[in-house]
PDB file of N, CA and C in Angstrom:
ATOM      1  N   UNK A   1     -49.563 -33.154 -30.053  1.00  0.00           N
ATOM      2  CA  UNK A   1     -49.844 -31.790 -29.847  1.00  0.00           C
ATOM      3  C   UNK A   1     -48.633 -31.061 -29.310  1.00  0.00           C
ATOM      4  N   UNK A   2     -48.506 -29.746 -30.006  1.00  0.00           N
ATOM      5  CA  UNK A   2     -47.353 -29.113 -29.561  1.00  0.00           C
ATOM      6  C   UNK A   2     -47.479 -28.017 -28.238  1.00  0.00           C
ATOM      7  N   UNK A   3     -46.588 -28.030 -27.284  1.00  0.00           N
ATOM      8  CA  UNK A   3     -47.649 -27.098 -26.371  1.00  0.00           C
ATOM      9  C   UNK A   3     -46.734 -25.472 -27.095  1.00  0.00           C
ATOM     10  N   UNK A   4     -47.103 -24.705 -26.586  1.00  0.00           N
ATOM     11  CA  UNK A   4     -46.902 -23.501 -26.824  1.00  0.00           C
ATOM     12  C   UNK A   4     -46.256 -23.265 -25.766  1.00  0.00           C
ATOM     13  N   UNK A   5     -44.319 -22.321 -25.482  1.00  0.00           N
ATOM     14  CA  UNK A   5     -44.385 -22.421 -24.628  1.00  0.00           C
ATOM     15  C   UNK A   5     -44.749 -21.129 -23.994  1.00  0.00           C
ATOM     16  N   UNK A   6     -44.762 -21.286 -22.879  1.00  0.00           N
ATOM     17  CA  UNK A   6     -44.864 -19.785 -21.902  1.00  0.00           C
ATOM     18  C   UNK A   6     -44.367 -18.880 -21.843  1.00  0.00           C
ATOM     19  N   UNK A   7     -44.641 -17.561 -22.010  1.00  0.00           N
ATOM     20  CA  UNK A   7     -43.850 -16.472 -21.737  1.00  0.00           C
ATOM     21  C   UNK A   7     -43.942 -15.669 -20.855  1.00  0.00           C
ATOM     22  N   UNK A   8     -42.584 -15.428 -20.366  1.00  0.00           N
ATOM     23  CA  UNK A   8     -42.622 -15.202 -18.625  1.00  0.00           C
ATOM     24  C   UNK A   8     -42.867 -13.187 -18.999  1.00  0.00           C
ATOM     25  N   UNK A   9     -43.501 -13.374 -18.120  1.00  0.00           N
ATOM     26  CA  UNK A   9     -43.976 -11.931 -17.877  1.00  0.00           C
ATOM     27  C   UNK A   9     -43.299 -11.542 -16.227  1.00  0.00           C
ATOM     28  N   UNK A  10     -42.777 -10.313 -16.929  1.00  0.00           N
ATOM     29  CA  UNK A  10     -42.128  -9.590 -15.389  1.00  0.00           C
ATOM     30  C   UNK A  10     -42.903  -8.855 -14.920  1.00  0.00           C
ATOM     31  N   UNK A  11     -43.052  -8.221 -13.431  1.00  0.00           N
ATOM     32  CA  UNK A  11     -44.039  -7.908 -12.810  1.00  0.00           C
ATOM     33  C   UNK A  11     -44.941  -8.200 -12.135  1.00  0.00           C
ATOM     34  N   UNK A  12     -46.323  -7.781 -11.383  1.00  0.00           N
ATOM     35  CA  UNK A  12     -47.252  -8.235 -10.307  1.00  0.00           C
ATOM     36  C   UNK A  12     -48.616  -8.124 -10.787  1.00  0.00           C
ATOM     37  N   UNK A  13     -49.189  -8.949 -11.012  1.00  0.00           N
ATOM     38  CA  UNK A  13     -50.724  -9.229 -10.824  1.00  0.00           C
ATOM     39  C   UNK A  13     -51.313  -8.060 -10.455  1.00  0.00           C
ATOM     40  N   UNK A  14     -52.374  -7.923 -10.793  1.00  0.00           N
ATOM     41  CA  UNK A  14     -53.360  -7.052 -10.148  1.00  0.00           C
ATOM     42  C   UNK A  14     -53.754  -7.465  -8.440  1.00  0.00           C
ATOM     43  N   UNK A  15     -54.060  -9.040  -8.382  1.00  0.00           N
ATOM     44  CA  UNK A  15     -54.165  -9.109  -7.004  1.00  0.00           C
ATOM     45  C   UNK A  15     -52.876  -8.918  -6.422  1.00  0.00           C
ATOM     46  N   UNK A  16     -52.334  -9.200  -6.804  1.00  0.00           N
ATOM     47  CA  UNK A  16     -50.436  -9.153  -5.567  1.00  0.00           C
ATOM     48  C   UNK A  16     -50.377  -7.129  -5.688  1.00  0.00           C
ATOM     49  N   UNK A  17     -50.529  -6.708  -6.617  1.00  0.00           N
ATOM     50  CA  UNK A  17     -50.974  -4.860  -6.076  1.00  0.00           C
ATOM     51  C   UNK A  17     -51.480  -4.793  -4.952  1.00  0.00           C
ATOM     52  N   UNK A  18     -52.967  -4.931  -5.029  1.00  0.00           N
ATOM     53  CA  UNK A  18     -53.612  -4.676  -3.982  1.00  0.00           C
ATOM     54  C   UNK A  18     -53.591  -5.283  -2.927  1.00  0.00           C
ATOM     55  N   UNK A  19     -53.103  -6.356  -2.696  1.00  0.00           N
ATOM     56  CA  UNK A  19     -52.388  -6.668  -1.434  1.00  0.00           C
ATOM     57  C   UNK A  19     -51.583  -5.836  -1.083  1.00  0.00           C
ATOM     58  N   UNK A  20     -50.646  -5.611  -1.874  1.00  0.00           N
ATOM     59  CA  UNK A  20     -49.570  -5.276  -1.277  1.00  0.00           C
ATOM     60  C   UNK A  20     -49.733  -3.183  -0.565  1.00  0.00           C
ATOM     61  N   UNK A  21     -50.909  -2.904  -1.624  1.00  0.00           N
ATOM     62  CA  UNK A  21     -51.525  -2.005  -1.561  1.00  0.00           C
ATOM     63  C   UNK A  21     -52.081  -1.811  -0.137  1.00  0.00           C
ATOM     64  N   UNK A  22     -53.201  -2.836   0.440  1.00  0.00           N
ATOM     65  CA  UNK A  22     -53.649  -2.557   2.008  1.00  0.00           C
ATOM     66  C   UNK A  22     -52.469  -3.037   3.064  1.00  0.00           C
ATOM     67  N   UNK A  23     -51.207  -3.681   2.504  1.00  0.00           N
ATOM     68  CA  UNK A  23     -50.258  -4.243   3.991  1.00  0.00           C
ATOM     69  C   UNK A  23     -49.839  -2.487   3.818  1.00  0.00           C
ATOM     70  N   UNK A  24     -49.438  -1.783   3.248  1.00  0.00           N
ATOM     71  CA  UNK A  24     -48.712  -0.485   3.142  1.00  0.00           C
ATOM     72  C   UNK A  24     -49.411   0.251   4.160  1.00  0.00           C
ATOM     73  N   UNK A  25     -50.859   0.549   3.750  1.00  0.00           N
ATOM     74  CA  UNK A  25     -51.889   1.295   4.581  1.00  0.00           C
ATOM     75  C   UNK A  25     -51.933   0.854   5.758  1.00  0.00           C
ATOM     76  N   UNK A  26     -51.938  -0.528   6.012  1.00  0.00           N
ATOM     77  CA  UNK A  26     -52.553  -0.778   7.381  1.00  0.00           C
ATOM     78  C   UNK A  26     -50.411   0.009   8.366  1.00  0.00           C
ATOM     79  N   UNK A  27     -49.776  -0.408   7.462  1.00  0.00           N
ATOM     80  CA  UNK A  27     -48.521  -0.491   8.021  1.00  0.00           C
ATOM     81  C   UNK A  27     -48.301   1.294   8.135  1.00  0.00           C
ATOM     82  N   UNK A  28     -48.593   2.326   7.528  1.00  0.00           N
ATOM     83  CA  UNK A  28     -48.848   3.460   7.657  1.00  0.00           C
ATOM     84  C   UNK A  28     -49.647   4.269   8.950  1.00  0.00           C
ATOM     85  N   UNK A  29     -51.137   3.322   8.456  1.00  0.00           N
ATOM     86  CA  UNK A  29     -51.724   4.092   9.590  1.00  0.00           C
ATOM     87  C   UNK A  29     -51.573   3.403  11.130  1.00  0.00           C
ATOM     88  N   UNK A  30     -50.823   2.798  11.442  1.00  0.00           N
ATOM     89  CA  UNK A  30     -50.395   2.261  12.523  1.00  0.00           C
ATOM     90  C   UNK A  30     -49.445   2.906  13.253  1.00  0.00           C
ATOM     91  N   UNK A  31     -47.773   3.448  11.857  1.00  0.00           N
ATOM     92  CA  UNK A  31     -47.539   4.540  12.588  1.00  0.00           C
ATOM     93  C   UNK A  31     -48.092   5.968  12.807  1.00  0.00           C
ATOM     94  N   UNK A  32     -48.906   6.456  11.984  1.00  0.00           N
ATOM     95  CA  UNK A  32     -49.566   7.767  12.211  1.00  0.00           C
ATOM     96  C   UNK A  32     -50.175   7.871  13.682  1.00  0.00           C
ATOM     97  N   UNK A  33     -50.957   6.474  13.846  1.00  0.00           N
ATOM     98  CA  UNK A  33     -51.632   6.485  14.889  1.00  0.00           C
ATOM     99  C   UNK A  33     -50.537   6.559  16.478  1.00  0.00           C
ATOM    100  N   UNK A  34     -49.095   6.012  16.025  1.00  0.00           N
ATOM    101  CA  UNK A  34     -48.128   5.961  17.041  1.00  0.00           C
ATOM    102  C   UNK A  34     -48.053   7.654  17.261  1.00  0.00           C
ATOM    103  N   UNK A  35     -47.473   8.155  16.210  1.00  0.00           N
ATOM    104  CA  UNK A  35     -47.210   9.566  16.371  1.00  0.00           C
ATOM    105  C   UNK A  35     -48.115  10.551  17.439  1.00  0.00           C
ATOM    106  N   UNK A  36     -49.335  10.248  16.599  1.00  0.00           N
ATOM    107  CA  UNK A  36     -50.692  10.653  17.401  1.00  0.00           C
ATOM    108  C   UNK A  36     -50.631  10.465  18.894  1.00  0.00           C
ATOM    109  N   UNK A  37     -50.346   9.010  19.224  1.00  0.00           N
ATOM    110  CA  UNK A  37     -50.542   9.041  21.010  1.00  0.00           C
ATOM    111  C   UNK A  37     -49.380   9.714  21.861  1.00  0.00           C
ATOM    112  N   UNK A  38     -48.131   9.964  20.975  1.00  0.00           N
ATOM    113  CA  UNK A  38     -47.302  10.252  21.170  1.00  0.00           C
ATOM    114  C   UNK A  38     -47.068  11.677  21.644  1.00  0.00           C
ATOM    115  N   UNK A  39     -47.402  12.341  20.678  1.00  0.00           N
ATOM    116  CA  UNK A  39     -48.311  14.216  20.804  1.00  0.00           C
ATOM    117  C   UNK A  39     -49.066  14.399  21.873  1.00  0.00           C
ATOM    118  N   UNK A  40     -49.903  13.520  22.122  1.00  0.00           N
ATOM    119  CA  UNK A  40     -50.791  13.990  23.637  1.00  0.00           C
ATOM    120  C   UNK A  40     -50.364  14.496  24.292  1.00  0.00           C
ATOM    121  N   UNK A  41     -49.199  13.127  25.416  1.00  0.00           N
ATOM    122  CA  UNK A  41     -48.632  13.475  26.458  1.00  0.00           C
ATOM    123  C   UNK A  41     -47.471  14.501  26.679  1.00  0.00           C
ATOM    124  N   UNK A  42     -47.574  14.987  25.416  1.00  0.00           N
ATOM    125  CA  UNK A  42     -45.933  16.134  24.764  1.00  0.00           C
ATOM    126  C   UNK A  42     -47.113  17.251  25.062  1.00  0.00           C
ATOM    127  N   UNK A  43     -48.302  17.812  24.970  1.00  0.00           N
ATOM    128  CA  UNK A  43     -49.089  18.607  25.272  1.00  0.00           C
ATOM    129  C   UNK A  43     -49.742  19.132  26.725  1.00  0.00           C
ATOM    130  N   UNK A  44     -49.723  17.564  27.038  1.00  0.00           N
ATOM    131  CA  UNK A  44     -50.044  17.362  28.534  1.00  0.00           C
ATOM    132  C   UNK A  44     -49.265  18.166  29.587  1.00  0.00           C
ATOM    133  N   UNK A  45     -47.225  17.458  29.560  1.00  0.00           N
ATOM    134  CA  UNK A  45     -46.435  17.900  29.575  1.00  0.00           C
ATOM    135  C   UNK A  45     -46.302  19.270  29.518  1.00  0.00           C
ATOM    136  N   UNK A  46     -46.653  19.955  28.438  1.00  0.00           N
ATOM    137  CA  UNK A  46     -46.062  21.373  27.762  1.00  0.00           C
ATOM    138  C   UNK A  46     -47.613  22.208  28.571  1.00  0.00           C
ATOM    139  N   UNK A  47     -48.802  21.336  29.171  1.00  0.00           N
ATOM    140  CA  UNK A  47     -49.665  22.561  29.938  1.00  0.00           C
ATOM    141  C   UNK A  47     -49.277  22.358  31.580  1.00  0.00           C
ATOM    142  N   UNK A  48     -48.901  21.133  31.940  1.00  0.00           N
ATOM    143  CA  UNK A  48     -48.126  21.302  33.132  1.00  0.00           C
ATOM    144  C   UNK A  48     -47.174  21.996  33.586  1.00  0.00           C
ATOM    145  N   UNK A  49     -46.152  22.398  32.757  1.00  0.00           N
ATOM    146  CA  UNK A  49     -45.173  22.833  32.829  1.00  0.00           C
ATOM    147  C   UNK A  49     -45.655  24.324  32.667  1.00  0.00           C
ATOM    148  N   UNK A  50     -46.238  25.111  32.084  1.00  0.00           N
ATOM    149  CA  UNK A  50     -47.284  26.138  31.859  1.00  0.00           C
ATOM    150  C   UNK A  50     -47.244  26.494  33.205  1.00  0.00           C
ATOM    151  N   UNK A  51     -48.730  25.538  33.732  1.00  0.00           N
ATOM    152  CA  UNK A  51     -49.005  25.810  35.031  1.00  0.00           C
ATOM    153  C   UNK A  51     -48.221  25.830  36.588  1.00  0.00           C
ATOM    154  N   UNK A  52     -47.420  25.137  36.307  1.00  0.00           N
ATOM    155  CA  UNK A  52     -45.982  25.121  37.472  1.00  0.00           C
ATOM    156  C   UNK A  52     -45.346  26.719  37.222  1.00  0.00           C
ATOM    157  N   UNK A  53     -44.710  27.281  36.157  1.00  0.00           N
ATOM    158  CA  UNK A  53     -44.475  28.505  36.268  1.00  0.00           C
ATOM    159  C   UNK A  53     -45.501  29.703  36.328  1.00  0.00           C
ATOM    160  N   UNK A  54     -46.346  29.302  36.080  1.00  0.00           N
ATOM    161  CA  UNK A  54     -47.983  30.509  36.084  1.00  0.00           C
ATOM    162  C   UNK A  54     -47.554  30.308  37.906  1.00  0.00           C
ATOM    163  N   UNK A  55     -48.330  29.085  38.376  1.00  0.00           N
ATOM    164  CA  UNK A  55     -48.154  29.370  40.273  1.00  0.00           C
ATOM    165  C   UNK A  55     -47.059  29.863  40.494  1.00  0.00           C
ATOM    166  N   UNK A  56     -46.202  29.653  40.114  1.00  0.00           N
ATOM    167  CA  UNK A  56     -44.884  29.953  41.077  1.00  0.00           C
ATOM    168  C   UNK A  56     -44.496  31.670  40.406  1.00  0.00           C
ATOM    169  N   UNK A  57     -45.151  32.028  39.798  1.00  0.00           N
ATOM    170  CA  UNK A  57     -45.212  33.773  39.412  1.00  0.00           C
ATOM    171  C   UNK A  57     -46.615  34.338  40.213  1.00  0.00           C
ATOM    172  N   UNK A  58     -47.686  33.777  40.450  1.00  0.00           N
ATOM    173  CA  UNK A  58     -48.224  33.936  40.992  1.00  0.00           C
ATOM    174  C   UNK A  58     -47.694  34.065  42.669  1.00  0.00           C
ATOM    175  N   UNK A  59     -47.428  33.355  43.046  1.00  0.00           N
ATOM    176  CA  UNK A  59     -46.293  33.198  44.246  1.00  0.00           C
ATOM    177  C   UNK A  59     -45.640  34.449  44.339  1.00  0.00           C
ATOM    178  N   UNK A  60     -44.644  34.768  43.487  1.00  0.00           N
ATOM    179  CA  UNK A  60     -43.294  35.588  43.589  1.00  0.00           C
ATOM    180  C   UNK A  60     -44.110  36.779  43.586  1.00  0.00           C
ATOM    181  N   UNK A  61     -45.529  37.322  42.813  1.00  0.00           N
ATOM    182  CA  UNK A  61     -45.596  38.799  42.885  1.00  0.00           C
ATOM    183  C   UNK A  61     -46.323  38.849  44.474  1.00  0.00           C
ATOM    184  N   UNK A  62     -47.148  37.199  44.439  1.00  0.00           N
ATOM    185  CA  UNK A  62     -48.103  37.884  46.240  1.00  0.00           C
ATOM    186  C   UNK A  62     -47.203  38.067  47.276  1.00  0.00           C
ATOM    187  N   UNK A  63     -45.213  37.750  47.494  1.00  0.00           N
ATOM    188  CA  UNK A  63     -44.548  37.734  48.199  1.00  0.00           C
ATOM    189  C   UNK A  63     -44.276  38.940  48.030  1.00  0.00           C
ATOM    190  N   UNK A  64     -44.013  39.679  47.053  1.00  0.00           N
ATOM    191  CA  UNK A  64     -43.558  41.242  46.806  1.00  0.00           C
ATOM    192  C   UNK A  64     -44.434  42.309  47.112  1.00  0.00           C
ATOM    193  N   UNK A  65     -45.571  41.830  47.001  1.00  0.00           N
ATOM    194  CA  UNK A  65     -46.902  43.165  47.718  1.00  0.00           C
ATOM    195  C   UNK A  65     -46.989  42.565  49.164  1.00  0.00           C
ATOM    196  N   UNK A  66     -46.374  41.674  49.465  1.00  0.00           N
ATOM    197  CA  UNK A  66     -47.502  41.742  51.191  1.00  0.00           C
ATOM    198  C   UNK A  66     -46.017  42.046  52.320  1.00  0.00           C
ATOM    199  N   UNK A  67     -46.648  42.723  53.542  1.00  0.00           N
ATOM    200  CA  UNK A  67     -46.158  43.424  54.177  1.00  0.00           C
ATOM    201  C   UNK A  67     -46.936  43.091  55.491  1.00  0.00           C
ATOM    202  N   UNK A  68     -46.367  43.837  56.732  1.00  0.00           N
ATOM    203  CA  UNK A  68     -47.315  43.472  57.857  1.00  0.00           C
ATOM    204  C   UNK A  68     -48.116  44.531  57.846  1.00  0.00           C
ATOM    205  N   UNK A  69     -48.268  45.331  56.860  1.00  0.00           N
ATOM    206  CA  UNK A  69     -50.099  46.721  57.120  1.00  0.00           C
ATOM    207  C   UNK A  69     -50.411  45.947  56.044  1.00  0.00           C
ATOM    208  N   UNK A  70     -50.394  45.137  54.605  1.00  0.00           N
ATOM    209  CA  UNK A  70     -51.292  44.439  54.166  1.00  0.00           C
ATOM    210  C   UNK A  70     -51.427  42.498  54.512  1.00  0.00           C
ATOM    211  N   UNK A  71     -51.128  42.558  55.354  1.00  0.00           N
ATOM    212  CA  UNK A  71     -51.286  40.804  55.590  1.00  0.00           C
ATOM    213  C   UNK A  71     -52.585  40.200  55.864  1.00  0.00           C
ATOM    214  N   UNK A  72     -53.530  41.311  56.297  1.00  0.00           N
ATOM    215  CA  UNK A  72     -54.822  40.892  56.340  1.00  0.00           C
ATOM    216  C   UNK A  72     -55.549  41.536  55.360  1.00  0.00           C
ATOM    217  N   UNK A  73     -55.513  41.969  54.640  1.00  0.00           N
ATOM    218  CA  UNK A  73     -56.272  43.012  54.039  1.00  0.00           C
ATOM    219  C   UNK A  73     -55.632  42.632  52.387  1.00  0.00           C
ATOM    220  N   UNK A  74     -54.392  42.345  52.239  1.00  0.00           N
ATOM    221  CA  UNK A  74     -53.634  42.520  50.629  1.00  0.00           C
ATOM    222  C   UNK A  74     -53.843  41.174  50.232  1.00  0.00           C
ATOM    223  N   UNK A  75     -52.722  40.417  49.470  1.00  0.00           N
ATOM    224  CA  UNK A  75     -52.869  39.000  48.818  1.00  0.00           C
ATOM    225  C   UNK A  75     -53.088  38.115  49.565  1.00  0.00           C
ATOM    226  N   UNK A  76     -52.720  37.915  51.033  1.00  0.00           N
ATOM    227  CA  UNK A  76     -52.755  37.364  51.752  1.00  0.00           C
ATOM    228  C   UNK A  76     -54.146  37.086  52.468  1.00  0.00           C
ATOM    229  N   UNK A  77     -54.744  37.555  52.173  1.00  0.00           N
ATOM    230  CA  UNK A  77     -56.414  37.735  52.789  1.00  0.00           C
ATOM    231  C   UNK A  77     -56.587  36.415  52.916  1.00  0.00           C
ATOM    232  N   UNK A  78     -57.178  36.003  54.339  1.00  0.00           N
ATOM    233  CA  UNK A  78     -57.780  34.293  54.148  1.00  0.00           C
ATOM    234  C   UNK A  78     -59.510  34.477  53.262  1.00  0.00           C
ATOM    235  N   UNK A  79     -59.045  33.380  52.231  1.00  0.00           N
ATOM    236  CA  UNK A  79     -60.090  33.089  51.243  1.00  0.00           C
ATOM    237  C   UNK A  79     -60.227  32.618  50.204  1.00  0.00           C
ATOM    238  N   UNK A  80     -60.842  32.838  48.855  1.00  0.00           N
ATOM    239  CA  UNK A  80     -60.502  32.448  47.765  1.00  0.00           C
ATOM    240  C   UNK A  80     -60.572  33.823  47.215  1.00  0.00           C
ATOM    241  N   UNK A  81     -59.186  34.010  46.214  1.00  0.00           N
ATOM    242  CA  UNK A  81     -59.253  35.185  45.437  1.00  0.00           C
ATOM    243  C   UNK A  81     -58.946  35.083  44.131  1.00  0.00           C
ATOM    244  N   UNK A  82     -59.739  35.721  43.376  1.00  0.00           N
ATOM    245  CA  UNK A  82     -59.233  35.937  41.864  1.00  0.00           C
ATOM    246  C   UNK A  82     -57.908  36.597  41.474  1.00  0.00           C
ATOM    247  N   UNK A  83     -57.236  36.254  40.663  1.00  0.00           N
ATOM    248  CA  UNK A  83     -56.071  36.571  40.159  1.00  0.00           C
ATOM    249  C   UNK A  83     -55.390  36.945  38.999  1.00  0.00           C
ATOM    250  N   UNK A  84     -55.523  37.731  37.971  1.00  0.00           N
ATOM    251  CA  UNK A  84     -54.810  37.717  36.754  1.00  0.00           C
ATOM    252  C   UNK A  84     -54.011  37.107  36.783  1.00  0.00           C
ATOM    253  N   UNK A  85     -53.747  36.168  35.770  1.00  0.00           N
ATOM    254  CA  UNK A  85     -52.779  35.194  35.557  1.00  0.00           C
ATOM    255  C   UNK A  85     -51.269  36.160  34.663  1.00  0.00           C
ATOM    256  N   UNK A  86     -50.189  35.527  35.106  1.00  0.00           N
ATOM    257  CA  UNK A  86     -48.869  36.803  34.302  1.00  0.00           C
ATOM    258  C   UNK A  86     -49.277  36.382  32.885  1.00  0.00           C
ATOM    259  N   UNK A  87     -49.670  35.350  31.863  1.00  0.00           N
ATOM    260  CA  UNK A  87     -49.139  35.343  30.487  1.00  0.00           C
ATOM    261  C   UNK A  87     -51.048  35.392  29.659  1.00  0.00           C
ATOM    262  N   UNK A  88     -51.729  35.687  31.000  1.00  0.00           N
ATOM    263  CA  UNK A  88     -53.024  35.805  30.280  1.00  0.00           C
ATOM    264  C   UNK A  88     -53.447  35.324  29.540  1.00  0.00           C
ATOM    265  N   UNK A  89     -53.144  33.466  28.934  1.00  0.00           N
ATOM    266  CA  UNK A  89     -54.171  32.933  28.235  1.00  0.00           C
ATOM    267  C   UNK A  89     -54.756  31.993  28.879  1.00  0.00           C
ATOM    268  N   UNK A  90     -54.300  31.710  30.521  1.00  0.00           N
ATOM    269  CA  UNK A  90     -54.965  30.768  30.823  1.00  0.00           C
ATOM    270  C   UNK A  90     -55.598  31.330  32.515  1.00  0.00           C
ATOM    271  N   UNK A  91     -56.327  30.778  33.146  1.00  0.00           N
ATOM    272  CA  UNK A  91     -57.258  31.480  34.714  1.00  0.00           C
ATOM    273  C   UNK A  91     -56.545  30.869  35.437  1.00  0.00           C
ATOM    274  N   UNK A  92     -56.246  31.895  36.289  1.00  0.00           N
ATOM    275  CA  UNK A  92     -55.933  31.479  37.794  1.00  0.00           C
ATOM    276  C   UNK A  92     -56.313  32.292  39.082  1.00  0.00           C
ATOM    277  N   UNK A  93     -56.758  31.026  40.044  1.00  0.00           N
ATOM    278  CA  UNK A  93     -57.485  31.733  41.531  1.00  0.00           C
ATOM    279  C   UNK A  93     -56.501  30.915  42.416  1.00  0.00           C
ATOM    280  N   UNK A  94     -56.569  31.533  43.311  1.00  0.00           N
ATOM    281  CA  UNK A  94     -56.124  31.387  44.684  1.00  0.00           C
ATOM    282  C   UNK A  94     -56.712  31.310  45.568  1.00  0.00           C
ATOM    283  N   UNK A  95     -56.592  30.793  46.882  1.00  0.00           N
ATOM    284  CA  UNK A  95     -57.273  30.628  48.167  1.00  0.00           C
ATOM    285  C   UNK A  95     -56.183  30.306  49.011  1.00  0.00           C
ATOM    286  N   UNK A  96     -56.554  31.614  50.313  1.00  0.00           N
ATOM    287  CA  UNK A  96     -55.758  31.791  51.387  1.00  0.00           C
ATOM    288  C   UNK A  96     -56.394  30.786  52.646  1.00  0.00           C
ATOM    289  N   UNK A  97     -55.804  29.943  53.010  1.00  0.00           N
ATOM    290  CA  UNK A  97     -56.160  29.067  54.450  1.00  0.00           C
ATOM    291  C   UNK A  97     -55.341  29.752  55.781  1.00  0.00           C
ATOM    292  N   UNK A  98     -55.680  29.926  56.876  1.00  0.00           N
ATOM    293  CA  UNK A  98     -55.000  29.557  57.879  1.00  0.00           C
ATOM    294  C   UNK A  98     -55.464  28.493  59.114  1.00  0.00           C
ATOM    295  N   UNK A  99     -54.152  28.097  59.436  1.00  0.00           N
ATOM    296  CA  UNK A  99     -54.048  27.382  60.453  1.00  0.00           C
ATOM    297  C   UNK A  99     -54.673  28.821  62.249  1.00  0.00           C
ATOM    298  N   UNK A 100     -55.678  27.797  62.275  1.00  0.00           N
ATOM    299  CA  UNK A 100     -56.093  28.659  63.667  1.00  0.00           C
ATOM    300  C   UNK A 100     -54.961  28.359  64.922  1.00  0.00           C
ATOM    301  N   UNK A 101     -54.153  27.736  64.670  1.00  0.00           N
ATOM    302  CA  UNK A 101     -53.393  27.200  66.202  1.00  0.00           C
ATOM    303  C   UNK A 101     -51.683  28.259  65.694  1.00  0.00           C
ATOM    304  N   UNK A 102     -51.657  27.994  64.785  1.00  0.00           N
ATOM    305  CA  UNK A 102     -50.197  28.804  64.562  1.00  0.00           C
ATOM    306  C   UNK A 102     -49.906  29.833  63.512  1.00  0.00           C
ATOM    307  N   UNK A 103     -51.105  30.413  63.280  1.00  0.00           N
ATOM    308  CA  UNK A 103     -51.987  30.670  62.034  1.00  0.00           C
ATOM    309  C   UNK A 103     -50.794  30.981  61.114  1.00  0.00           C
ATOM    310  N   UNK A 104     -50.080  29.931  60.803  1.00  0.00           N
ATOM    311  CA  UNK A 104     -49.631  29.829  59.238  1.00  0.00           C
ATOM    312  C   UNK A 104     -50.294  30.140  58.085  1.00  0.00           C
ATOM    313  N   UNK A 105     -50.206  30.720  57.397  1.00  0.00           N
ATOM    314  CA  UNK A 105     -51.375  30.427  55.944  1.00  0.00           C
ATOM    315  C   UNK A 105     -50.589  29.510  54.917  1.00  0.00           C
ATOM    316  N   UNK A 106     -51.294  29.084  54.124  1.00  0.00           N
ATOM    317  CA  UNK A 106     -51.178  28.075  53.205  1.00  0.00           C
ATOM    318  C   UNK A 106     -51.752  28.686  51.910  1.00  0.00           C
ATOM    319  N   UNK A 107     -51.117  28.929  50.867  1.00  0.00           N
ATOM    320  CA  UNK A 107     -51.623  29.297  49.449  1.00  0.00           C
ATOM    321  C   UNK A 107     -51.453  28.235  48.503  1.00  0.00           C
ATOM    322  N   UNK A 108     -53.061  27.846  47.396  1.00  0.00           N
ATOM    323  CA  UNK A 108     -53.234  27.289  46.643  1.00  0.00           C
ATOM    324  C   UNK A 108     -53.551  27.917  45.850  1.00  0.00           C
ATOM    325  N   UNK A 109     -52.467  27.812  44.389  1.00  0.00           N
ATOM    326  CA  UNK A 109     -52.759  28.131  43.201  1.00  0.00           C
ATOM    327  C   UNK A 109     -54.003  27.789  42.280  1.00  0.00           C
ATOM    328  N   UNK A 110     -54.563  27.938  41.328  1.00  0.00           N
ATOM    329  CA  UNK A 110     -55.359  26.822  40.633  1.00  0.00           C
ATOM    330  C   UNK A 110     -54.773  27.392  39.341  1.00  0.00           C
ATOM    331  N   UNK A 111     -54.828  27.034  38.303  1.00  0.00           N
ATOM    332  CA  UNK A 111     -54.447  26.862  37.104  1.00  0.00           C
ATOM    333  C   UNK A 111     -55.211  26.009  36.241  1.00  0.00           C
ATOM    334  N   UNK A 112     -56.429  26.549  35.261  1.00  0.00           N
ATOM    335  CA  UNK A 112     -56.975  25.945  34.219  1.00  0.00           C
ATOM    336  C   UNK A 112     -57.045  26.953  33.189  1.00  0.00           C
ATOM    337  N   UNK A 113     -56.883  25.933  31.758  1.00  0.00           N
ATOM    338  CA  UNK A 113     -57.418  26.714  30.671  1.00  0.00           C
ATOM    339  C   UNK A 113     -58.839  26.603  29.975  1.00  0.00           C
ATOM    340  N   UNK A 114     -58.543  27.803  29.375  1.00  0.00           N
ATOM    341  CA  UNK A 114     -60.466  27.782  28.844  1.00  0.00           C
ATOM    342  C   UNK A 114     -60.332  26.593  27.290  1.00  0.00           C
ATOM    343  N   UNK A 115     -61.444  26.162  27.589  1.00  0.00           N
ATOM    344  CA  UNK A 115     -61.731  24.960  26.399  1.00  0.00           C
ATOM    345  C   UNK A 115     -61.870  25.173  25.237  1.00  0.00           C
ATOM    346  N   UNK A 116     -60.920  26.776  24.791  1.00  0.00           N
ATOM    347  CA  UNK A 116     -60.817  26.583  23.326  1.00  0.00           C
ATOM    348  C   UNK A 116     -59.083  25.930  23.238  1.00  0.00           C
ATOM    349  N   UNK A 117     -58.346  25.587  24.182  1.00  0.00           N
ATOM    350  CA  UNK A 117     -57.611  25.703  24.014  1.00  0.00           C
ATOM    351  C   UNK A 117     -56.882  24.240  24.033  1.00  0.00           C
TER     352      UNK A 117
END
């Protein structure tokens, strides 16, 4: 018997495709998913940094209105007060403390955004 011989065929199988087909994907969405965690903390970052200059403008205008005829009565009031924020897309309140022994006051900013954001 004579064998017939073989003829080499160039190229990939249907199974060696689709292998090679899901290592691509899995190897894809692995980095997408890198990118992804990556973006968070670049957001996180970019609303911190937000809120550090929102307080500290908040700061600079309550230093420019208060005086000794408004120190009890103007920004300085001991309490919690509402505040327009300078770039208006995100809320900010304040609250005036004092110290009863040396009555220092102490100002706390707050800084949150609304949850469309």
């Amino acid at each position: 018997m004579m064998r017939r011989p073989r003829l080499r065929q160039g190229g990939f199988s249907i199974a060696e495709a689709v292998i090679a087909a899901i290592v691509f994907v899995v190897a894809v969405t692995g980095v997408l998913a890198t990118i992804g965690n990556i973006k968070k903390p670049s957001v996180r970052t970019d609303r911190s940094l937000t809120a550090a200059y929102v307080g500290q403008k908040v700061l600079e205008d309550m230093r420019n209105e208060v005086d000794a005829e408004t120190w009890d009565t103007g920004p300085l009031s001991v309490g919690p007060n509402p505040r327009s924020c300078p770039n208006g897309v995100v809320n900010c309140t304040y609250s005036v403390d004092e110290d009863p022994v040396s009555h220092a006051r102490e100002v706390t900013v707050n800084v949150t955004w609304p949850d469309n954001l």
